[in-house]
Structures are given as C-alpha cells and as structure tokens.
C-alpha atoms as a PDB file:
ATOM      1  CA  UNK A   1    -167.241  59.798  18.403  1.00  0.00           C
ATOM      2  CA  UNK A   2    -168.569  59.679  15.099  1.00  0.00           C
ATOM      3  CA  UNK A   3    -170.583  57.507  13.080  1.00  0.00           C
ATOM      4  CA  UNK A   4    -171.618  56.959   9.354  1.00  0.00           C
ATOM      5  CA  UNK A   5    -174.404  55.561   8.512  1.00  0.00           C
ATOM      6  CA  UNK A   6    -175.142  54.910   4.823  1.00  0.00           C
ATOM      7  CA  UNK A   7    -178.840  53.619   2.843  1.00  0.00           C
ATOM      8  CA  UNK A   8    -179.134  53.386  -0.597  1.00  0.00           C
ATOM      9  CA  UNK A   9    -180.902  54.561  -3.465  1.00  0.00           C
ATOM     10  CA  UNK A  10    -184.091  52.937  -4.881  1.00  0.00           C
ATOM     11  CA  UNK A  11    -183.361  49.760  -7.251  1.00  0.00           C
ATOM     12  CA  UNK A  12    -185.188  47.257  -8.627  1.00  0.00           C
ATOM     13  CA  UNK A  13    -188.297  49.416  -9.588  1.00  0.00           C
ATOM     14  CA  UNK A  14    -188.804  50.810  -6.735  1.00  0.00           C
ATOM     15  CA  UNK A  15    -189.396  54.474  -5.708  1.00  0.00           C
ATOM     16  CA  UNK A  16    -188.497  55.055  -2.571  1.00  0.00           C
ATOM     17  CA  UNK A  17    -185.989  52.843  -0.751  1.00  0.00           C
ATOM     18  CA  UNK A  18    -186.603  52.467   3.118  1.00  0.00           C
ATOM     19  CA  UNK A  19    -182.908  52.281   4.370  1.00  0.00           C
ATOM     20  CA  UNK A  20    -182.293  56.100   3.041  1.00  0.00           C
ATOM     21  CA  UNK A  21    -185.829  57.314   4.060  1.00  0.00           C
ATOM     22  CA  UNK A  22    -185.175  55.839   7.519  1.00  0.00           C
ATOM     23  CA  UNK A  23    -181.109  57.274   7.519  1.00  0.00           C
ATOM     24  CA  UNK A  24    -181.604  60.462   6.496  1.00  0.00           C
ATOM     25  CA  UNK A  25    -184.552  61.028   8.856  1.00  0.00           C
ATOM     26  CA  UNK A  26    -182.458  60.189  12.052  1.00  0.00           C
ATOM     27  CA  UNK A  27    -181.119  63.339  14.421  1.00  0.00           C
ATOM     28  CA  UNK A  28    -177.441  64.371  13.803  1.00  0.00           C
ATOM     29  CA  UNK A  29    -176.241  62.869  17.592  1.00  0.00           C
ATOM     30  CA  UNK A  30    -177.374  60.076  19.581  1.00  0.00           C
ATOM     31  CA  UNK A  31    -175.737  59.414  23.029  1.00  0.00           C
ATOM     32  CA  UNK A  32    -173.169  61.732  22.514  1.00  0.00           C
ATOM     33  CA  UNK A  33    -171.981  60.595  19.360  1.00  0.00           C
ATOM     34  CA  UNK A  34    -171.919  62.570  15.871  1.00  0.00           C
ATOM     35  CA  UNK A  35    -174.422  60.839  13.231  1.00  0.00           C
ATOM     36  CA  UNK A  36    -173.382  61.712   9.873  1.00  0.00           C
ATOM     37  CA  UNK A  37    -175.713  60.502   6.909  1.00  0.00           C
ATOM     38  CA  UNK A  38    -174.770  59.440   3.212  1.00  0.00           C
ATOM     39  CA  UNK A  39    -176.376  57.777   0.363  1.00  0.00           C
ATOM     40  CA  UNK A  40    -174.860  55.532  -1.624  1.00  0.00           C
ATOM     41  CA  UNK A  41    -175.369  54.216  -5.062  1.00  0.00           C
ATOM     42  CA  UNK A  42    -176.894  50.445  -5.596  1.00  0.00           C
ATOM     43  CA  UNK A  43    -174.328  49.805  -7.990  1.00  0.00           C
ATOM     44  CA  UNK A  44    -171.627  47.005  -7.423  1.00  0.00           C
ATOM     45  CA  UNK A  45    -167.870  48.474  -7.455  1.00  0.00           C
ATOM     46  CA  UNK A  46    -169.093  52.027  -7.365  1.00  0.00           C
ATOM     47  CA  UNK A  47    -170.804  51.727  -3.873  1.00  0.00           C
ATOM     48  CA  UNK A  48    -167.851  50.367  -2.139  1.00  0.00           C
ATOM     49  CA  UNK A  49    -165.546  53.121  -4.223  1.00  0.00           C
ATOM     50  CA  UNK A  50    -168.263  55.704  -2.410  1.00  0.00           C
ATOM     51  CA  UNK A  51    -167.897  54.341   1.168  1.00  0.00           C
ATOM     52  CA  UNK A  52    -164.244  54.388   0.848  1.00  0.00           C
ATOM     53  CA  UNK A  53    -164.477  58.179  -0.184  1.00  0.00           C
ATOM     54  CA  UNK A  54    -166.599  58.918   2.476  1.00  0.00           C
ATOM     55  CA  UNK A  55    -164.686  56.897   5.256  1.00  0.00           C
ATOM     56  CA  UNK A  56    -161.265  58.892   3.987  1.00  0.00           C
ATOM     57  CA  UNK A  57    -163.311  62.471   4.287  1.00  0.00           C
ATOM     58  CA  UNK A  58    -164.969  61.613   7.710  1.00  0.00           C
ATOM     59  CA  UNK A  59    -162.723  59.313   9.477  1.00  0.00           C
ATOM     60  CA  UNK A  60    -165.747  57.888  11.369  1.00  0.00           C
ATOM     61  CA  UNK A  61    -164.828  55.505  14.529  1.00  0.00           C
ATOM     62  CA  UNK A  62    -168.061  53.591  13.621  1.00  0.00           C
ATOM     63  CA  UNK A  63    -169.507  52.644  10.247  1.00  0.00           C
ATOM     64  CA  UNK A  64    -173.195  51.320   9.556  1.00  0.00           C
ATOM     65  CA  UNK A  65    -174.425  50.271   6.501  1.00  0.00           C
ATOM     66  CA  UNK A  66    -178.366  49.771   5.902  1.00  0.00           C
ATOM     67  CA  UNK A  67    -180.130  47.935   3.048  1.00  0.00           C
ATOM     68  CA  UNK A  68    -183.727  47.567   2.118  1.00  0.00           C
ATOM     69  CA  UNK A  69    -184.410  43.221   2.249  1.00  0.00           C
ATOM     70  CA  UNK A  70    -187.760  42.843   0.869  1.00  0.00           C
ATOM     71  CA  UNK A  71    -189.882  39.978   2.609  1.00  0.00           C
ATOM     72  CA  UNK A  72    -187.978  40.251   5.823  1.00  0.00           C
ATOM     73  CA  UNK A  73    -190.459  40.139   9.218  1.00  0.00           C
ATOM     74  CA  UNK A  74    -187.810  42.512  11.295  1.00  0.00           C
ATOM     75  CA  UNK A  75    -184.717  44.190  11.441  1.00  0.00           C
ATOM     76  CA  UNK A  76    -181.914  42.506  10.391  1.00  0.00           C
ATOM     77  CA  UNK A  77    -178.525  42.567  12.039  1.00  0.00           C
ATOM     78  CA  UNK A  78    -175.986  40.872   9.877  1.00  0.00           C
ATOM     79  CA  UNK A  79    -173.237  38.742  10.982  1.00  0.00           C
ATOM     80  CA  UNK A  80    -171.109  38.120   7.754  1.00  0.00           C
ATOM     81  CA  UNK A  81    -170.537  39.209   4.159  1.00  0.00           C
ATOM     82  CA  UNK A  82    -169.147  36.512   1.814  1.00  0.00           C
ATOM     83  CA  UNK A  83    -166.649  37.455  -1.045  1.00  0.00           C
ATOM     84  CA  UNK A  84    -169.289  36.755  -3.959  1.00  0.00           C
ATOM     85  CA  UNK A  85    -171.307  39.246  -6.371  1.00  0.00           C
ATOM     86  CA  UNK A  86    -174.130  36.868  -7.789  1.00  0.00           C
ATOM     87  CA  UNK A  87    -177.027  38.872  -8.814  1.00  0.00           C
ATOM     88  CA  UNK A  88    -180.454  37.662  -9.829  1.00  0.00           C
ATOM     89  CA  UNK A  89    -181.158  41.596 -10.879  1.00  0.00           C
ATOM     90  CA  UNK A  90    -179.386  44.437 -12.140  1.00  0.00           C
ATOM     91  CA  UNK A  91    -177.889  47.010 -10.151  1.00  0.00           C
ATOM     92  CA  UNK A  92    -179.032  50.651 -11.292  1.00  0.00           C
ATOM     93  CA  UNK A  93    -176.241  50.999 -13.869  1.00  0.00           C
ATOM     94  CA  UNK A  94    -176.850  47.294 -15.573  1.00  0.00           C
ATOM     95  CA  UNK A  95    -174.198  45.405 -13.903  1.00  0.00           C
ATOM     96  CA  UNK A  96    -175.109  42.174 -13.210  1.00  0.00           C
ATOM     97  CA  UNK A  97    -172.325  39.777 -12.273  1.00  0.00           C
ATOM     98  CA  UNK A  98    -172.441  35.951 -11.971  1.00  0.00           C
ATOM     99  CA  UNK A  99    -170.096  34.449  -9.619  1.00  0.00           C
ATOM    100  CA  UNK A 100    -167.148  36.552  -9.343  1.00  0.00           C
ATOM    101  CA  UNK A 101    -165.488  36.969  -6.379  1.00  0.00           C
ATOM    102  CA  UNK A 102    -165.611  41.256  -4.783  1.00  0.00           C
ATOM    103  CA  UNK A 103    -161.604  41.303  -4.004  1.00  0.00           C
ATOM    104  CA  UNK A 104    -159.197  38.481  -5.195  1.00  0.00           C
ATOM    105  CA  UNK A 105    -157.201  38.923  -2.474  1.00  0.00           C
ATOM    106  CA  UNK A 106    -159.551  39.118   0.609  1.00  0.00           C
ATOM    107  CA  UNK A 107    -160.768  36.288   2.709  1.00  0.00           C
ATOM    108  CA  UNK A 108    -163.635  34.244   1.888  1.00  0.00           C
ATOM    109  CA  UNK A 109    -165.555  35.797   4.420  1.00  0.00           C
ATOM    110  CA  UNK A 110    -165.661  38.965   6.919  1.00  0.00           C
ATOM    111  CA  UNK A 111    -167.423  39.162  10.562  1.00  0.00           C
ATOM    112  CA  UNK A 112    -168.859  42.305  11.487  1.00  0.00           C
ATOM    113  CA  UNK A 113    -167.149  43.804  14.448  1.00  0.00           C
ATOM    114  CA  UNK A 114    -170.059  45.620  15.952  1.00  0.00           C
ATOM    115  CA  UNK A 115    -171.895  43.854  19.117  1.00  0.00           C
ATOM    116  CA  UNK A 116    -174.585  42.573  17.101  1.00  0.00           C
ATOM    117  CA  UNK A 117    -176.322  40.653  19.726  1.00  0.00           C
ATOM    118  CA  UNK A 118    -176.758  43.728  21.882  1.00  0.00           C
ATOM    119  CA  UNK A 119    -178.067  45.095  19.212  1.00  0.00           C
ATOM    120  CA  UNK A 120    -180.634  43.073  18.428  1.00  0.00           C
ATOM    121  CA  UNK A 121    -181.095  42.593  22.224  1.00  0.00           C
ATOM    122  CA  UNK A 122    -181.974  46.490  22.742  1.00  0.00           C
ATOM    123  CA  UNK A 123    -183.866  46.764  19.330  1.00  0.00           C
ATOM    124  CA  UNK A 124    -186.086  44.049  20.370  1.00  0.00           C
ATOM    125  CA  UNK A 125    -186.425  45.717  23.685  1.00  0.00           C
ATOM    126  CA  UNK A 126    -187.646  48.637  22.290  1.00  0.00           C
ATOM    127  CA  UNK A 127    -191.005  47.013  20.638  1.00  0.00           C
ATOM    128  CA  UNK A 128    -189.207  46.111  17.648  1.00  0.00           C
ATOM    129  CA  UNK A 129    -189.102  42.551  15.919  1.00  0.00           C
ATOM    130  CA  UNK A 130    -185.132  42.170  15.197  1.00  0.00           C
ATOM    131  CA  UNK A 131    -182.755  39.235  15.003  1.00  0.00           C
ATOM    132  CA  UNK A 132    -179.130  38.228  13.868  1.00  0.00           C
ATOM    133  CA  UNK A 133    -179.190  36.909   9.890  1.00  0.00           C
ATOM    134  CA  UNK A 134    -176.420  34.642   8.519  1.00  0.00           C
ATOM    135  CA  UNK A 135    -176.574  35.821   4.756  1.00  0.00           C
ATOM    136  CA  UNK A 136    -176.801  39.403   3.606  1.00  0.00           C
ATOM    137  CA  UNK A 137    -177.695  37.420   0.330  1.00  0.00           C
ATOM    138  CA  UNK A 138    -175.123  38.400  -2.631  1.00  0.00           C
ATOM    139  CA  UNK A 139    -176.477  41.396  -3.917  1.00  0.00           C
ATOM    140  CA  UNK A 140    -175.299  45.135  -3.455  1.00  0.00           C
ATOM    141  CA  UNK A 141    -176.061  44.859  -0.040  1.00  0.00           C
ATOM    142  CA  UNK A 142    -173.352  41.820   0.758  1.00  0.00           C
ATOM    143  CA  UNK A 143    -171.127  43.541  -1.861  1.00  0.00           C
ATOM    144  CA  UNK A 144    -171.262  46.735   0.003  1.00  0.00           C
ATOM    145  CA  UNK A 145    -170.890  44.856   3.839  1.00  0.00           C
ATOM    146  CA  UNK A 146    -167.854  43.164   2.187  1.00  0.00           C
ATOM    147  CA  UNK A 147    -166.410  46.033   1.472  1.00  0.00           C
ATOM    148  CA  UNK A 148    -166.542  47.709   4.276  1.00  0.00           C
ATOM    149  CA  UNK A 149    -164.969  45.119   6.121  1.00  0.00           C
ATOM    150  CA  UNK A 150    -162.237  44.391   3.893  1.00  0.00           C
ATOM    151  CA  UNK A 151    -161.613  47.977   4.096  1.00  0.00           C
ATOM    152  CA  UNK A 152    -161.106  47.749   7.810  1.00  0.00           C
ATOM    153  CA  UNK A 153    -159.429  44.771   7.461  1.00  0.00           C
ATOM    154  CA  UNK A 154    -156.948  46.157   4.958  1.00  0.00           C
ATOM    155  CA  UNK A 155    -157.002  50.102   5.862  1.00  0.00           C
ATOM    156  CA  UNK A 156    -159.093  51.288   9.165  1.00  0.00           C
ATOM    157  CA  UNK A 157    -157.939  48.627  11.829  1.00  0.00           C
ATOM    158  CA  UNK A 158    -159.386  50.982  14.317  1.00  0.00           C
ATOM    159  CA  UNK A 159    -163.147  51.274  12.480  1.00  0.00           C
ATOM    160  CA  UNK A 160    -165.736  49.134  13.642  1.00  0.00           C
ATOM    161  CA  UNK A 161    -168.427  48.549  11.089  1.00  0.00           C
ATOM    162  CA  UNK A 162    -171.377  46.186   9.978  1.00  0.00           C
ATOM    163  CA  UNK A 163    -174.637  46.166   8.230  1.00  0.00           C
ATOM    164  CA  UNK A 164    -178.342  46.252   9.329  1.00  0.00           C
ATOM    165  CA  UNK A 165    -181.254  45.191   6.831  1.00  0.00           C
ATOM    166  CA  UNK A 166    -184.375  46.799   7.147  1.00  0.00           C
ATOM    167  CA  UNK A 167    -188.621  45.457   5.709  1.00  0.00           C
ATOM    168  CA  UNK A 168    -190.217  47.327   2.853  1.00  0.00           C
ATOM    169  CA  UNK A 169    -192.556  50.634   3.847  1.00  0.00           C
ATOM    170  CA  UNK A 170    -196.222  49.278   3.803  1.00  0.00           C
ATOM    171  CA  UNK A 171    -196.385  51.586   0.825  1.00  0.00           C
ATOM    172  CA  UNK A 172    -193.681  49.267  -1.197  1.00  0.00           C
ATOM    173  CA  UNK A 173    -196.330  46.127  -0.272  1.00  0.00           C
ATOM    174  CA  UNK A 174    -199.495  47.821  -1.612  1.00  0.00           C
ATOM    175  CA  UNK A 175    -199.309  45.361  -4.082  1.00  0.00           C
ATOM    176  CA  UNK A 176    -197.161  42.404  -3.112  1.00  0.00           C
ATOM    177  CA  UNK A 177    -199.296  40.329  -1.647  1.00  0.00           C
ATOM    178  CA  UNK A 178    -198.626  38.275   1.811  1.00  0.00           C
ATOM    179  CA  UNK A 179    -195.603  40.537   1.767  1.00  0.00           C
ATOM    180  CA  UNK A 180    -194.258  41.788   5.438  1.00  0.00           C
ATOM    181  CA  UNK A 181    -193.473  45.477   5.661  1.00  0.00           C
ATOM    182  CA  UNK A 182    -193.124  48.351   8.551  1.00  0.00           C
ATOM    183  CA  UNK A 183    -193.126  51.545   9.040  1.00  0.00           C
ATOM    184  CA  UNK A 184    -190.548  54.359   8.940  1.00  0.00           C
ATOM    185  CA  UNK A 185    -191.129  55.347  12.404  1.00  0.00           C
ATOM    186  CA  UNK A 186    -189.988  51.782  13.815  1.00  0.00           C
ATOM    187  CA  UNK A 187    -187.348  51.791  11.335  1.00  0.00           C
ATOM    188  CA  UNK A 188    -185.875  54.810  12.362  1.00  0.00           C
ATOM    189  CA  UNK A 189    -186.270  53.900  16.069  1.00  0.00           C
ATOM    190  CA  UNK A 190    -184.589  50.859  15.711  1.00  0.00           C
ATOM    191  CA  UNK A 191    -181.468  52.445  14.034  1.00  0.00           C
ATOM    192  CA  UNK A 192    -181.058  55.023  16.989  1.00  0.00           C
ATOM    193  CA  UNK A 193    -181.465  51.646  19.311  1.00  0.00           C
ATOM    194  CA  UNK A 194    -178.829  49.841  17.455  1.00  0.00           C
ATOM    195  CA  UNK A 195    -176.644  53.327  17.957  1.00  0.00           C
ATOM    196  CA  UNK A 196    -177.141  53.427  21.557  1.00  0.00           C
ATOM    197  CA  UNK A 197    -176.255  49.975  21.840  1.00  0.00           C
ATOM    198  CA  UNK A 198    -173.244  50.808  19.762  1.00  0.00           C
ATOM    199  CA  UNK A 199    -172.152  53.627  21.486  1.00  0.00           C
ATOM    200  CA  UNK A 200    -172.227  51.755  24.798  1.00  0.00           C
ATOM    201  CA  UNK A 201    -170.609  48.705  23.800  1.00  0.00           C
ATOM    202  CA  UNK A 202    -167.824  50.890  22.579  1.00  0.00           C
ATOM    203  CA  UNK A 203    -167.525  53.086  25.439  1.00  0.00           C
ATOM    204  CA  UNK A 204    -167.050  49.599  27.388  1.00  0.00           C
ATOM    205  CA  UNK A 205    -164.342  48.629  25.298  1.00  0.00           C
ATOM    206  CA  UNK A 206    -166.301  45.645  24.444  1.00  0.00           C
ATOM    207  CA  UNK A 207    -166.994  45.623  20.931  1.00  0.00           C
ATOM    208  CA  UNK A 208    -165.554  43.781  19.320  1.00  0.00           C
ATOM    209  CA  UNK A 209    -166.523  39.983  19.211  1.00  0.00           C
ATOM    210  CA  UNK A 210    -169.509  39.549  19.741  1.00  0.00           C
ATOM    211  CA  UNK A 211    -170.459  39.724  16.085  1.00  0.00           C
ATOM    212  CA  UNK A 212    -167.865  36.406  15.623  1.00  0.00           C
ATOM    213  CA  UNK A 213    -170.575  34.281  18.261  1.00  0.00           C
END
C-alpha cells in the first residue's frame, strides 16, 4: 500500500508552515504501508494541478492532504470540501478569488472517503486533542480537499483521500496573543495515528463511509 501525504508551503507571512514541517518529518512506512511525502504550493489552481501530477506518478491507494488552520485547539479531521474559492488573503502568487466556483462541473460538495471518525477516535487516544470539522473554510486548503476529491470522483475511483488540519507551532504564536498552538512532536504523532487508523480501516475493507456520518 501506498500513501501520499502532502503539506504546504508557508503563506500568509509566515515562515515556516507546520503541515510540511510535521509531513516531511514522518518515517517512510507505517504499518506496512509506503509513506511518500510532497509539498505543494499554496496557490489556488496550481496546487490541485500538483496533486494531480503527483497522484499520476505515484498511483497512491491513499491520499492525505494537511493544512496549517491557525487558531484551531486540535487536529482537525475534515469531513467535506465545498466547490467555492473565496479568499480573505492572497495565495503566494496573488490570486485572490471572490466567489467562483473550483470546477463548473463538479458537485456542490465532496465527502472524504477516509474513516474519519476512527481517526479522530485513535488520535485522541493517543494524548492528542482531535475532532471531526464541518468547513475546511474556502481557502487553499478547501480548494486543494476539493480537488482531490473531485479527482477521485472523476479519475481514481479506487483512491481514498481526505484532509487533516493541523494548530500553529508555538513558535508561529510568539506573538499572537490568546492564540492556541502545539508542537511538532504531537503533530507528527497524530499523523502516523491517523495512518494506522487508515491502514486498518482499509485492510478491513471498511473505509469507506464513515466520513459521509
């Protein structure tokens, strides 16, 4: 088995962004399965162009995208990407679209198909705050989730894939104020959790709807 997992580049003034630090830090297998680690740009259109690259060279069974969400308490497990770019910020290359729909001709809204509450289950059973969100806001990260799922939808049939948000490093908070952060270690840790759960569910042949609860 093998599975991509993808973080992005720094954006909005940051530095360092924890999704790659935390990606690019994890061990090449867990549970038997191949980890293979990518960055991809926080730029709308190019991203998704990326991931599809990468899916076509790889051919990964699983895909998992990660995104830094400043202000969050935990890790994030996201249900559902909506077909909408609105950005209150600019993407690394200047793009900054107002209400315009990511494909014209996908739904209005994709499911991931991992087993997100098994995730968040074994995550949170490993010491580490986690829970299921209901908006991967409409930013690159929702842009990038959408993509990926109309890409199964339309292309890979046979890939499962979702996305997992992840707190700013308590060095991104120095000065924010009342701002929640955590470390790389947990954030690491919790991303070979969500694997493990992964891998299992798969192996069980279960996989698949949970993330539609």
């Amino acid at each position: 088995m093998k599975i991509l997992i993808t973080g992005f580049e720094p954006f909005g003034g940051e530095i360092i962004n924890p999704s790659y630090e935390a990606v690019k830090s994890l061990p090449g297998e867990v549970n038997g399965a191949a980890i293979i680690k990518r960055q991809v740009p926080t730029v709308f259109r190019k991203s998704i162009m990326e991931l599809e690259k990468l899916v076509d060279e790889i051919r990964p069974d699983i895909v998992i995208a990660v995104g830094q969400a400043g202000g969050r308490v935990d890790i994030s497990v996201e249900r559902v990407a909506i077909n909408i770019d609105d950005a209150a910020i600019k993407d690394n290359e200047g793009n900054q679209p107002v209400d315009e729909a990511i494909f014209e001709d996908g739904e209005n809204a994709y499911f991931s198909n991992l087993p997100i509450k098994a995730i968040v289950k074994r995550i949170k059973e490993g010491g580490i705050p986690a829970s299921i969100s209901n908006s991967a806001g409409t930013f690159v990260c929702n842009h990038i989730m959408y993509g990926l799922l109309y890409l199964i939808d339309k292309k890979y049939p046979g890939i499962k894939g979702g996305f997992i948000h992840v707190p700013y490093l308590p060095e991104q908070v120095v000065n924010k104020r009342n701002t929640p952060s955590m470390n790389i270690n947990d954030i690491r840790k919790a991303l070979i959790l969500a694997v493990e759960a992964i891998v299992e569910h798969s192996a069980g042949g279960i996989a698949g709807d949970e993330g539609k609860v």
